[in-house]
Protein backbone atom coordinates (compact mmCIF):
# COMPACT_ATOMS: atom_id res chain seq x y z
CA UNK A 1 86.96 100.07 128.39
CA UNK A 2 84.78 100.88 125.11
CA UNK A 3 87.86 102.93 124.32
CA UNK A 4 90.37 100.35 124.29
CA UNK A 5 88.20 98.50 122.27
CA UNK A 6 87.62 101.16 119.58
CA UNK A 7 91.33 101.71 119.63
CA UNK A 8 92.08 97.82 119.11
CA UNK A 9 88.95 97.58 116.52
CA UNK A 10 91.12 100.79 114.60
CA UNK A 11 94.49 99.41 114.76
CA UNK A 12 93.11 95.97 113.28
CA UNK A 13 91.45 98.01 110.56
CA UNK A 14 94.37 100.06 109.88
CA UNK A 15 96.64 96.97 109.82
CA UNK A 16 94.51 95.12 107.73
CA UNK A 17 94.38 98.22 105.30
CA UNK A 18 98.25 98.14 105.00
CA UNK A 19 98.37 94.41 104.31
CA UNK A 20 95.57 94.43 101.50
CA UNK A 21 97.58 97.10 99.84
CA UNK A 22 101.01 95.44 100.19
CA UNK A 23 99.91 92.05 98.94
CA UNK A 24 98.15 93.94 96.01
CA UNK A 25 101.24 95.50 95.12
CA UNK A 26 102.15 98.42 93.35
CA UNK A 27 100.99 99.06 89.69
CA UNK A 28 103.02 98.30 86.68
CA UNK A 29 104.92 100.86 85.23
CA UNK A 30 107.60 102.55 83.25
CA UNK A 31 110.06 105.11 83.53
CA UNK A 32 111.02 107.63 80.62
CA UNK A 33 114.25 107.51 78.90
CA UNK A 34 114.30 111.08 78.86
CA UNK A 35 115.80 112.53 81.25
CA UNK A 36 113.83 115.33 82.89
CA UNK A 37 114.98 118.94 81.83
CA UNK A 38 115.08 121.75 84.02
CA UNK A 39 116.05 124.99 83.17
CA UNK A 40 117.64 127.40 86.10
CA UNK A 41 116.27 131.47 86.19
CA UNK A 42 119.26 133.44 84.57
CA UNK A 43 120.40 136.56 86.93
CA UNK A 44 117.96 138.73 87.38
CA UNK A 45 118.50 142.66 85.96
């Protein structure tokens, strides 16, 4: 029994952990204009 109540006292922390952060949101930000540039390994010799 002390189980199922450990596991019910977790799941409302957990949930209540995912709802603070979703109604908190995500921080502002930006993305770059530049494009990201890569550059591939040539052949090797």
């Amino acid at each position: 029994m002390r189980a199922l109540v450990a596991a019910a006292i977790g799941l409302a922390a957990a949930l209540a952990l995912v709802f603070t952060i979703s109604a908190v949101g995500s921080p502002p930000g930006e993305t770059s204009p530049k494009p990201l540039l890569t550059t591939v390994p040539g052949p090797k010799q």
